[in-house]
C-alpha atoms as a PDB file:
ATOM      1  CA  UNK A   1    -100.372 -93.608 -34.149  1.00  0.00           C
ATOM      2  CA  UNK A   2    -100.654 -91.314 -37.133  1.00  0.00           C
ATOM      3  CA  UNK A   3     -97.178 -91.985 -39.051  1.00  0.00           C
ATOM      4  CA  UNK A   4     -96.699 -94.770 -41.198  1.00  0.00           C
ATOM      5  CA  UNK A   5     -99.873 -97.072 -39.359  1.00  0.00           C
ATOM      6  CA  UNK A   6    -102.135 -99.145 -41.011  1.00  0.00           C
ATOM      7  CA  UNK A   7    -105.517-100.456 -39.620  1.00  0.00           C
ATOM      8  CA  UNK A   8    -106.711-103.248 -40.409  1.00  0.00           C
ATOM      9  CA  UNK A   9    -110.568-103.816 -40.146  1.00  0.00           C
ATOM     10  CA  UNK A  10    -111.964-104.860 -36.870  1.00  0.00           C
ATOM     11  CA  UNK A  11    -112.191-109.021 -36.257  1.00  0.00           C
ATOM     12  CA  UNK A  12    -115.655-108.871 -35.882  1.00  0.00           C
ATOM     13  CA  UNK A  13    -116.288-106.983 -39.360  1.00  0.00           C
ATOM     14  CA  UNK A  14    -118.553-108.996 -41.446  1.00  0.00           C
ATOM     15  CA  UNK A  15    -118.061-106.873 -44.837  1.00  0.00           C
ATOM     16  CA  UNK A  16    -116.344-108.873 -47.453  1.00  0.00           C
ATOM     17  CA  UNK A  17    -114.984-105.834 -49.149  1.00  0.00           C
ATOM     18  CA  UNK A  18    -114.911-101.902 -49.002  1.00  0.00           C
ATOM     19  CA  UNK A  19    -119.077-100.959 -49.003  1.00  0.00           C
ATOM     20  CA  UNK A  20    -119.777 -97.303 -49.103  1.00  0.00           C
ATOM     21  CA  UNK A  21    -122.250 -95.820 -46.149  1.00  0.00           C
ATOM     22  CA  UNK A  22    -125.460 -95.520 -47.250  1.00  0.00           C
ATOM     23  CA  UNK A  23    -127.393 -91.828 -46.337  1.00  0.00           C
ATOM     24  CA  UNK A  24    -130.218 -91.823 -43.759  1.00  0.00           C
ATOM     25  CA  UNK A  25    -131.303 -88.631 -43.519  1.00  0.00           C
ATOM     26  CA  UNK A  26    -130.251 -84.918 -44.722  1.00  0.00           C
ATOM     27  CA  UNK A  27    -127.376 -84.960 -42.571  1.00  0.00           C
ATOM     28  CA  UNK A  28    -124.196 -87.082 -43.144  1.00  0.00           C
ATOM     29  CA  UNK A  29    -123.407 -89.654 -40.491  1.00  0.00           C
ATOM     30  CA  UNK A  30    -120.012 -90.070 -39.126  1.00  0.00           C
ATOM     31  CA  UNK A  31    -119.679 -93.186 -42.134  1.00  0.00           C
ATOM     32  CA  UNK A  32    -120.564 -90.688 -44.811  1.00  0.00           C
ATOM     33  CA  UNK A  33    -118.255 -87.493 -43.654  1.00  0.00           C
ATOM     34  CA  UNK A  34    -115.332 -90.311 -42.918  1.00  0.00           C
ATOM     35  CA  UNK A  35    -115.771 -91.723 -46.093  1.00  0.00           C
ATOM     36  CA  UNK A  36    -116.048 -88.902 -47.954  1.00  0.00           C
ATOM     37  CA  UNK A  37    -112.857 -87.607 -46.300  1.00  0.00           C
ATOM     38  CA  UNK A  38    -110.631 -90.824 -45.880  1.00  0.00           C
ATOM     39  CA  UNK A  39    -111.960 -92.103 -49.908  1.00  0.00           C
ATOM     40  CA  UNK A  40    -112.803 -89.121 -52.138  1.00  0.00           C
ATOM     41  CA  UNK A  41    -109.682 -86.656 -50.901  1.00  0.00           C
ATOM     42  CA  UNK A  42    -107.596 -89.800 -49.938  1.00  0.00           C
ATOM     43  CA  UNK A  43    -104.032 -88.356 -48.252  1.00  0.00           C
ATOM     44  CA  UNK A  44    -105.239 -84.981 -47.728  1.00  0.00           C
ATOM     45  CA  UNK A  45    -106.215 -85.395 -44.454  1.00  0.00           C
ATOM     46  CA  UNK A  46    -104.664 -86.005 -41.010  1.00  0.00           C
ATOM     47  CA  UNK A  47    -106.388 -88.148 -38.092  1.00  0.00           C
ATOM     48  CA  UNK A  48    -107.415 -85.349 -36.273  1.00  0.00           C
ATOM     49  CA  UNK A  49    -108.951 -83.579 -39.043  1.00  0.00           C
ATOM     50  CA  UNK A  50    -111.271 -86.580 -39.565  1.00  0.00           C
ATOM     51  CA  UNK A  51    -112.184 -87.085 -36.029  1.00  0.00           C
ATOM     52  CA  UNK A  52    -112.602 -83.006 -35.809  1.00  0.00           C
ATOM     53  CA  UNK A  53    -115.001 -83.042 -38.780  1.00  0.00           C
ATOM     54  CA  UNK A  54    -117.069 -86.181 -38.558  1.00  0.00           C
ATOM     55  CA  UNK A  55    -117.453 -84.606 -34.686  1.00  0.00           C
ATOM     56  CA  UNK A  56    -120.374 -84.080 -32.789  1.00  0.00           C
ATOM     57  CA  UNK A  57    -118.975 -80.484 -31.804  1.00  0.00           C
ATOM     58  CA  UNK A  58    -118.575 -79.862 -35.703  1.00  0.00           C
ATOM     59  CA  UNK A  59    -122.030 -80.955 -36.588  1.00  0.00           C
ATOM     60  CA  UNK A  60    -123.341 -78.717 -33.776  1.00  0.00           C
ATOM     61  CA  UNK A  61    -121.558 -75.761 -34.809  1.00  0.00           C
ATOM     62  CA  UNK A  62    -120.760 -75.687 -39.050  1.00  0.00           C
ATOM     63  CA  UNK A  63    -120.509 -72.039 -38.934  1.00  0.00           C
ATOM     64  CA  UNK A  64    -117.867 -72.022 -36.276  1.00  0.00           C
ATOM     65  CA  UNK A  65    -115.224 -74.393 -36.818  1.00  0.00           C
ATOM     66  CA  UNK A  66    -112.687 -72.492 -34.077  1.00  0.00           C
ATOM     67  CA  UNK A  67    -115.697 -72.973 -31.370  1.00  0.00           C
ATOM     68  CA  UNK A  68    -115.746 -76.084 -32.686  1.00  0.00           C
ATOM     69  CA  UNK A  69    -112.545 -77.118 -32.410  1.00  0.00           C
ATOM     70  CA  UNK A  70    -112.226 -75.551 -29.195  1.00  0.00           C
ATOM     71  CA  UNK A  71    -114.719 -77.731 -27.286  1.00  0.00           C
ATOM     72  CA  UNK A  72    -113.634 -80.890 -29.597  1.00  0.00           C
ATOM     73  CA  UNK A  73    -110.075 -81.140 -28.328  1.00  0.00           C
ATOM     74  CA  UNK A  74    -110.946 -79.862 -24.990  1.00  0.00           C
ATOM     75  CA  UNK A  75    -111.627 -83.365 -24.051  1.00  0.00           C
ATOM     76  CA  UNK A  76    -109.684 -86.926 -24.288  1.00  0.00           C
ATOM     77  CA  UNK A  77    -110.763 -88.514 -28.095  1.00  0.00           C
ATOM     78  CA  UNK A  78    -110.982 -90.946 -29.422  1.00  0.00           C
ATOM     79  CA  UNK A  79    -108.971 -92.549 -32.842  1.00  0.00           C
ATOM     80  CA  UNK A  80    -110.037 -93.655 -35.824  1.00  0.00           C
ATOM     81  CA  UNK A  81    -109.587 -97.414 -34.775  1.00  0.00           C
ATOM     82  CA  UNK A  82    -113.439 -96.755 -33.479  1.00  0.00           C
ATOM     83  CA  UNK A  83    -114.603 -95.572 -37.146  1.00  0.00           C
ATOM     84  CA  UNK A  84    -117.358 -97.363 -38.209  1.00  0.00           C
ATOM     85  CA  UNK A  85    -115.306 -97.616 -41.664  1.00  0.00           C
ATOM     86  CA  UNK A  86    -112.911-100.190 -39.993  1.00  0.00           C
ATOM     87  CA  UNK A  87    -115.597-101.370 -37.945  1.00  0.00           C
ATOM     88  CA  UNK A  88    -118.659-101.927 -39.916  1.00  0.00           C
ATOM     89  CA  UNK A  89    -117.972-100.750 -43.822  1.00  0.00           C
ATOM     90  CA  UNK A  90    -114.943-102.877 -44.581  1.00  0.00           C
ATOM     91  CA  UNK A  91    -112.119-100.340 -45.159  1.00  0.00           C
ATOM     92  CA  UNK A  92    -108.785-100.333 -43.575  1.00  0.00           C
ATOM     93  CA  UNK A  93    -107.120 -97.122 -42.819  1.00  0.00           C
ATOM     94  CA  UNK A  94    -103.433 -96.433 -43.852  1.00  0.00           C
ATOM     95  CA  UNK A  95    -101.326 -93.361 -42.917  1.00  0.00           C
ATOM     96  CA  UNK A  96     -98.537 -92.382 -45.059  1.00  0.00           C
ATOM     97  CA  UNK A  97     -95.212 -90.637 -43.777  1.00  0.00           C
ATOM     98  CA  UNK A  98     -96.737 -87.144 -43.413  1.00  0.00           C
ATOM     99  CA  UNK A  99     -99.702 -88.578 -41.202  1.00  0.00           C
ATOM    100  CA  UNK A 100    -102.260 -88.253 -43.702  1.00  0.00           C
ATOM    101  CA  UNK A 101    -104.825 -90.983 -44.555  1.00  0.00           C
ATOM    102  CA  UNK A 102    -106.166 -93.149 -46.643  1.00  0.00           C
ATOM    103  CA  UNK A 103    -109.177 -96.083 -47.029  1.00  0.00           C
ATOM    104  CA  UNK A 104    -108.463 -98.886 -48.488  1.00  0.00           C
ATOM    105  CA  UNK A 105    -111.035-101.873 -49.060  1.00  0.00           C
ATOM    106  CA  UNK A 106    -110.730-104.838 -47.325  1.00  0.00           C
ATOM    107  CA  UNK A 107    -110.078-107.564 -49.763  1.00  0.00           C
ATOM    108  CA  UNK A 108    -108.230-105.265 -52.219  1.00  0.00           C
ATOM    109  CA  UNK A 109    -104.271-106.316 -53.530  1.00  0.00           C
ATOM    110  CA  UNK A 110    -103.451-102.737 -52.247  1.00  0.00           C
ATOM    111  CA  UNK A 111    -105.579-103.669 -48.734  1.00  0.00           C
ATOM    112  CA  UNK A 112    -103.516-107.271 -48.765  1.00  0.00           C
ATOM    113  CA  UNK A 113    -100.165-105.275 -49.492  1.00  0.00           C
ATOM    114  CA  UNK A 114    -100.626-103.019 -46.971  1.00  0.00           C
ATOM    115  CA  UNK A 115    -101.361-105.537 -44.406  1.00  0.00           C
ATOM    116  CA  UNK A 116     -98.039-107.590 -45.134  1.00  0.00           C
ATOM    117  CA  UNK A 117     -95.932-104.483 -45.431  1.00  0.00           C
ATOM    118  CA  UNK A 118     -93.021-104.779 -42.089  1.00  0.00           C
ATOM    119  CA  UNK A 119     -92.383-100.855 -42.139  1.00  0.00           C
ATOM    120  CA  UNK A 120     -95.673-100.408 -41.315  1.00  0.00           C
ATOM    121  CA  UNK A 121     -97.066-100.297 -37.903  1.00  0.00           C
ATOM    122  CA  UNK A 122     -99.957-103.131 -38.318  1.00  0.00           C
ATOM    123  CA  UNK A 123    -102.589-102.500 -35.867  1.00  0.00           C
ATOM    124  CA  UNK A 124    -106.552-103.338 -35.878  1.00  0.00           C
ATOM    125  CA  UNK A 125    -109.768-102.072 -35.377  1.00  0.00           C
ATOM    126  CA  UNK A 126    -111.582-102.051 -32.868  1.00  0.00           C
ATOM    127  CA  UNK A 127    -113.963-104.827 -32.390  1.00  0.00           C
ATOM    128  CA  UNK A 128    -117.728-103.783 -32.642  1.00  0.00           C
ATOM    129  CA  UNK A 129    -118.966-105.806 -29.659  1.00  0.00           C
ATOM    130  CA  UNK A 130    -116.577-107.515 -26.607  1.00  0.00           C
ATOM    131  CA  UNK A 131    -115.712-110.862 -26.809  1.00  0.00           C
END
């Protein structure tokens, strides 16, 4: 789902626009790395290198990004459809013809083009609780 794909924020999002994750501690939540990555170096980055990075696996092992990796895509993952970005922060997701991505915010005239745009595969977030 990583060509051309938008994501739309989930239903049950209650942020009116884009809001940037706020830091809790010394270490960056999943928001915060996503954020940083899908906002600050918008269309640099694939799907997977998101997920990879904002990982458990990568948090447990910054000095060893191949071990990382390794146990990472070992397993069935997830896709960004569960970010809390689309879920919680107000930011849709689009990926461009190369797979890379970028946030939008929700509310935005690029976040309302986006979401009207037919070449696009429209798809939404996931919701945060089941209905």
């Amino acid at each position: 789902m990583d060509l051309n794909t938008f994501i739309a924020v989930a239903e049950d999002c209650k942020a009116a626009t884009g809001t940037v994750p706020k830091r809790r501690s010394d270490n960056p939540t999943v928001a915060e790395i996503q954020y940083r990555m899908l906002v600050d170096e918008a269309y640099q980055h694939t799907q997977e290198d998101v997920m990879l990075a904002s990982s458990k696996e990568s948090r447990d092992n910054p000095n060893d990004s191949a071990k990382a990796r390794e146990i990472f895509f070992s397993k069935s993952q997830t896709c960004l459809r569960t970010s809390p970005l689309v879920k919680t922060y107000g930011w849709g997701i689009h990926f461009d013809d190369k797979g890379h991505a970028a946030a939008v915010p929700v509310g935005s005239k690029e976040y309302r083009e986006l979401a009207a745009r037919e070449d696009l595969t429209q798809t939404r977030a996931m919701r945060s609780k089941r209905a």
